[in-house]
C-alpha atoms as a PDB file:
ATOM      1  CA  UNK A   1     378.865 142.611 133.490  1.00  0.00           C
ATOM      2  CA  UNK A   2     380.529 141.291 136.849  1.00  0.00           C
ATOM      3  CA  UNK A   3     378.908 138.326 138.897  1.00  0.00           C
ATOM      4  CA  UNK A   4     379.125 138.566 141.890  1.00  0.00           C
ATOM      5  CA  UNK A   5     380.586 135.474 143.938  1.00  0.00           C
ATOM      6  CA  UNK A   6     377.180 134.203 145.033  1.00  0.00           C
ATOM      7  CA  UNK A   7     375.533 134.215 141.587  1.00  0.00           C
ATOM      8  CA  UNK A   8     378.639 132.200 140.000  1.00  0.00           C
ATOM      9  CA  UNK A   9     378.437 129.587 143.361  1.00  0.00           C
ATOM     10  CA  UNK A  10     374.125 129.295 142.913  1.00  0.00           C
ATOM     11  CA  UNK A  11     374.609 128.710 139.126  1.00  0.00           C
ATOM     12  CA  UNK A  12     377.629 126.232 140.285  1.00  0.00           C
ATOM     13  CA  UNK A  13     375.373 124.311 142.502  1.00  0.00           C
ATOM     14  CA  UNK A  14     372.465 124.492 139.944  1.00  0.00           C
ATOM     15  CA  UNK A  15     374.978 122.722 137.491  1.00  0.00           C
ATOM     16  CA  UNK A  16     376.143 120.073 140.412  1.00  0.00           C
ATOM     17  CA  UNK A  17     371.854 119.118 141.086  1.00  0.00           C
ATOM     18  CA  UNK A  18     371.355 118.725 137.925  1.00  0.00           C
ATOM     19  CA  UNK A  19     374.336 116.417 136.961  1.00  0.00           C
ATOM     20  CA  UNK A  20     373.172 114.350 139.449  1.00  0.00           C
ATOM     21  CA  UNK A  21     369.730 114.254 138.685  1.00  0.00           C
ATOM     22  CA  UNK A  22     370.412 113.230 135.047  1.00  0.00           C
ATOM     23  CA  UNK A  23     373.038 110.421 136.564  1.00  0.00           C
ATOM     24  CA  UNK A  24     370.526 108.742 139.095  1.00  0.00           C
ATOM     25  CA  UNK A  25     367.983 108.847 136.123  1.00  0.00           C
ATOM     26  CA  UNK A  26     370.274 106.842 133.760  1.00  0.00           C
ATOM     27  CA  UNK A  27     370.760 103.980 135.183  1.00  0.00           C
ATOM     28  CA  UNK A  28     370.085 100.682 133.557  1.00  0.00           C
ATOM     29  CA  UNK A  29     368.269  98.358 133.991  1.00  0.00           C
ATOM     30  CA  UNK A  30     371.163  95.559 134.047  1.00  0.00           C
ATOM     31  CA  UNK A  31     369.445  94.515 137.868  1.00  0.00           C
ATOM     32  CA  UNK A  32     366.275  93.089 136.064  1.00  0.00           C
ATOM     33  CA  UNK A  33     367.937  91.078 133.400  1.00  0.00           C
ATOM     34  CA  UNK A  34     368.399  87.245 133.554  1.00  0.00           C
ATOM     35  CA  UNK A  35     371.784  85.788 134.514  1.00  0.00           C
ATOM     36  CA  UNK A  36     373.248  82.235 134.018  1.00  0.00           C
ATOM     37  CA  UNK A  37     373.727  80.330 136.786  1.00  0.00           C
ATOM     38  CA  UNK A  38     373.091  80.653 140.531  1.00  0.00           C
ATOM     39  CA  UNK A  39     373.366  83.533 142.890  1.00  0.00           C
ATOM     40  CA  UNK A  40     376.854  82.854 145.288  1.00  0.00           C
ATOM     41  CA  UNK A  41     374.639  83.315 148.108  1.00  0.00           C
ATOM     42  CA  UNK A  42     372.537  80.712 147.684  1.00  0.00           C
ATOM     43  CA  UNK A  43     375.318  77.762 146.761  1.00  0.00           C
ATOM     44  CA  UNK A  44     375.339  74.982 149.171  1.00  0.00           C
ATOM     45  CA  UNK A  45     373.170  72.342 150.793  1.00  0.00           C
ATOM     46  CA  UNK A  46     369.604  73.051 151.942  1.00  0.00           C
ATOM     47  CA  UNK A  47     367.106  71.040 153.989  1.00  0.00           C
ATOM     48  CA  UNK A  48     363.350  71.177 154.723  1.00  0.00           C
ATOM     49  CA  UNK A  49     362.552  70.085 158.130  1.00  0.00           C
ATOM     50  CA  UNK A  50     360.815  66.460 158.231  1.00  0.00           C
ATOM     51  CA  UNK A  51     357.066  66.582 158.157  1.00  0.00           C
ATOM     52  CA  UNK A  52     354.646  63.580 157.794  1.00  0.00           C
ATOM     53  CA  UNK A  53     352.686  63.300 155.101  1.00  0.00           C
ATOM     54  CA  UNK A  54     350.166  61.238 154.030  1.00  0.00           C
ATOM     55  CA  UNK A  55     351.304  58.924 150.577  1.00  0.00           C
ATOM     56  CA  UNK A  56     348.237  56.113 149.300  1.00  0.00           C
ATOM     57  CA  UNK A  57     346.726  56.063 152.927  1.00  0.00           C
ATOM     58  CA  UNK A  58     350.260  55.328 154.382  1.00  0.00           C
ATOM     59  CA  UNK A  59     351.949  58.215 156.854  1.00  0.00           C
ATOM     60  CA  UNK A  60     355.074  58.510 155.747  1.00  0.00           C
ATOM     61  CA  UNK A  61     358.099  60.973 156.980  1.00  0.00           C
ATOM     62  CA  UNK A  62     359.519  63.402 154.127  1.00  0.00           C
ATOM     63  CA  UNK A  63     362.234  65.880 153.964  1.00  0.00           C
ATOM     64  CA  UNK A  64     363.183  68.247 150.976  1.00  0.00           C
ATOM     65  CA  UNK A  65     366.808  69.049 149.702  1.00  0.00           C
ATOM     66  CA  UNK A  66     368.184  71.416 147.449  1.00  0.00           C
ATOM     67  CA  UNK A  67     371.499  71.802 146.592  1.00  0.00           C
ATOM     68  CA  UNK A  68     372.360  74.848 144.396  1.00  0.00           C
ATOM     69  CA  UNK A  69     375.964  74.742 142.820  1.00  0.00           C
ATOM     70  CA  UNK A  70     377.597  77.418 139.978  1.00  0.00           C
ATOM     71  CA  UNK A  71     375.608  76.172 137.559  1.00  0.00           C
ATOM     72  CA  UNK A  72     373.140  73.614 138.375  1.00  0.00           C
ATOM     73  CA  UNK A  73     369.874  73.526 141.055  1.00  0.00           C
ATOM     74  CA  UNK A  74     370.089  69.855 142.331  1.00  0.00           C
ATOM     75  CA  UNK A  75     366.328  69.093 144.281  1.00  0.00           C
ATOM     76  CA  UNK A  76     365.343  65.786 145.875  1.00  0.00           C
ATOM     77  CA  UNK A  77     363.035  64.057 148.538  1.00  0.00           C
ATOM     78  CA  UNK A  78     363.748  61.399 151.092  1.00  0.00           C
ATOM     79  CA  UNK A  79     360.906  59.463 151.821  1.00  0.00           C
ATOM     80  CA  UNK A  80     361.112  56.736 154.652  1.00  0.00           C
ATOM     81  CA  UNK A  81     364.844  56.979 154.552  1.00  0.00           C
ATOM     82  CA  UNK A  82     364.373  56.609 150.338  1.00  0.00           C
ATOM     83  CA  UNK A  83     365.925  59.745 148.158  1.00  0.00           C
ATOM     84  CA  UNK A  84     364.786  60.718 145.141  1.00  0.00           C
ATOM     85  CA  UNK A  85     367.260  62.802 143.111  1.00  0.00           C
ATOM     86  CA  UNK A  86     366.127  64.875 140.341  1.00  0.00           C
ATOM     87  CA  UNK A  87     369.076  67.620 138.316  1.00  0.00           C
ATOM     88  CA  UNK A  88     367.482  70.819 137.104  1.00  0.00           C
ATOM     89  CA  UNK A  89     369.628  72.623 134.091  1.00  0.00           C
ATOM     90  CA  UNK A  90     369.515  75.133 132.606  1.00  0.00           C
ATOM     91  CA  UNK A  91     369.788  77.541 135.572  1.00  0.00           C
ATOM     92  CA  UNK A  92     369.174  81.386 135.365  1.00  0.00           C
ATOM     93  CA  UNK A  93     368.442  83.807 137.864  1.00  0.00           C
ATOM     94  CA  UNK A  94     366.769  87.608 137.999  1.00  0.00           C
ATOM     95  CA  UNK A  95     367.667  89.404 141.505  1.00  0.00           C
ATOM     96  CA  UNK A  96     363.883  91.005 142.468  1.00  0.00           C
ATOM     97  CA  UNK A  97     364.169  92.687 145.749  1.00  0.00           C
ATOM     98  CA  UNK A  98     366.781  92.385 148.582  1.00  0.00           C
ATOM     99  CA  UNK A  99     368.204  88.600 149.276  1.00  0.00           C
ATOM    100  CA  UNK A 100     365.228  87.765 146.617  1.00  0.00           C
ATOM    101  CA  UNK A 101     365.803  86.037 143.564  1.00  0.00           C
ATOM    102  CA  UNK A 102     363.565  84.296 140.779  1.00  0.00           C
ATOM    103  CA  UNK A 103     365.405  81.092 139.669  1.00  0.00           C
ATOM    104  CA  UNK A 104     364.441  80.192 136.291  1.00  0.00           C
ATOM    105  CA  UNK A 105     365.250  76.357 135.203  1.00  0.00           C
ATOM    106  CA  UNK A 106     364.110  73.577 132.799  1.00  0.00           C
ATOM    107  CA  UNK A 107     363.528  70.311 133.655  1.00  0.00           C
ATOM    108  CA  UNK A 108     364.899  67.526 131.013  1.00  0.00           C
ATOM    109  CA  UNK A 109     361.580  67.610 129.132  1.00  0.00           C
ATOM    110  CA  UNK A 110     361.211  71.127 128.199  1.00  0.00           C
ATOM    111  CA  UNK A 111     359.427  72.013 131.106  1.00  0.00           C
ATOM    112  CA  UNK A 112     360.226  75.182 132.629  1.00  0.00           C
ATOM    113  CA  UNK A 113     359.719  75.957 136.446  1.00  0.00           C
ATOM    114  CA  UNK A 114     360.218  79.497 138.107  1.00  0.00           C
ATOM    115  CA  UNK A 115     361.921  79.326 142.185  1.00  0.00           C
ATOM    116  CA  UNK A 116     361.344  82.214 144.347  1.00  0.00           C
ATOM    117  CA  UNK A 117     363.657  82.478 146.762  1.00  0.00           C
ATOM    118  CA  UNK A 118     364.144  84.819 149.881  1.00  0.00           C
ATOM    119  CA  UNK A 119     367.327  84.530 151.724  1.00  0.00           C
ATOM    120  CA  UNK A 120     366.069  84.992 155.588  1.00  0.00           C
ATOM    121  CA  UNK A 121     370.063  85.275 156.832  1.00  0.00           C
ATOM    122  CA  UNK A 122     372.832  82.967 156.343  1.00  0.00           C
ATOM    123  CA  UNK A 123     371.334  79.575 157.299  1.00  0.00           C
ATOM    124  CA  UNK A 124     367.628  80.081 156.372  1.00  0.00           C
ATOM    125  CA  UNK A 125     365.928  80.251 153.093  1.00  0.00           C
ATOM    126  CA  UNK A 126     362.186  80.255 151.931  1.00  0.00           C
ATOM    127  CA  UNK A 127     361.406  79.146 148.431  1.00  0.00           C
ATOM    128  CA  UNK A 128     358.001  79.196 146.751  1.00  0.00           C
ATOM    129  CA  UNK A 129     357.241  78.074 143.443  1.00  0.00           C
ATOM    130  CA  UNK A 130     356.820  80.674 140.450  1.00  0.00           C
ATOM    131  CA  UNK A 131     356.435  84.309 140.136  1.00  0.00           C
ATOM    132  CA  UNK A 132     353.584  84.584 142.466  1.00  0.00           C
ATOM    133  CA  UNK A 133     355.511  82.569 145.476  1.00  0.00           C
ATOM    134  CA  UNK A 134     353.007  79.818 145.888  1.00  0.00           C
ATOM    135  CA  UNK A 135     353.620  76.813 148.084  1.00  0.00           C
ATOM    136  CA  UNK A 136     356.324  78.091 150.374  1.00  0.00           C
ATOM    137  CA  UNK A 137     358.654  76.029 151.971  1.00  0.00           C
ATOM    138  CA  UNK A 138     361.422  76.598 154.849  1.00  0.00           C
ATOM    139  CA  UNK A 139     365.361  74.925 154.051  1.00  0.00           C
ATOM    140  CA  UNK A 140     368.022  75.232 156.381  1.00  0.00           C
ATOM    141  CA  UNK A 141     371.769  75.472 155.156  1.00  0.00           C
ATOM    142  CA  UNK A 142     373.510  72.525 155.947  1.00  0.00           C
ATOM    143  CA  UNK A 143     376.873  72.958 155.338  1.00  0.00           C
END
């Protein structure tokens, strides 16, 4: 029995679909998994823009920093021209959408915090505080 040349080029392209319908329904799911330390985007200096806020009937004048490095999430607050340095460690991360990331740490005891954080461009972030993004807050790359 001959085929003719458009029989042997539809079964050819039948074969070529489906190859690449069973590829692009293989993949893993490597992008939802947790990895150690920080996303390279993210590393650097961040501010929060001074607000005043309101401490035991006292206004006072606070800014936020974080400072994400390979491994570590550095946060802190300067209050009246005071800092306050706190080191978060372990650090993980889980990329969840485009420029967003869920930052998974533990404080020194045991307590474990989630960071969502959505890279606006280059020199803007937003970062809310665990899975549901609660308590937003603006930081500006500072160097």
């Amino acid at each position: 029995m001959k085929m003719t040349k458009f029989v042997k080029r539809s079964i050819a392209l039948v074969g070529l679909v489906m190859t690449l319908i069973l590829g692009l329904s293989l993949t893993t799911a490597q992008a939802a998994s947790w990895h150690t330390g920080t996303p390279a985007i993210l590393r650097g200096n961040w501010n929060s823009n001074a607000k005043t806020e309101t401490d035991h009937g006292r206004k006072v004048i606070v800014y936020y920093s974080l400072s994400f490095t390979k491994k570590t999430v550095g946060n802190s607050a300067t209050i009246n021209k005071k800092t306050l340095e706190f080191r978060i460690r372990p650090v993980q991360y889980r990329k969840t959408g485009k420029h967003t990331y869920l930052i998974r740490t533990l404080f020194v005891d045991s307590q474990g915090t989630i960071l969502n954080v959505k890279q606006i461009n280059k020199k803007k972030i937003v970062v809310g505080t665990g899975t549901k993004n609660t308590n937003k807050e603006t930081y500006y790359k500072t160097n």
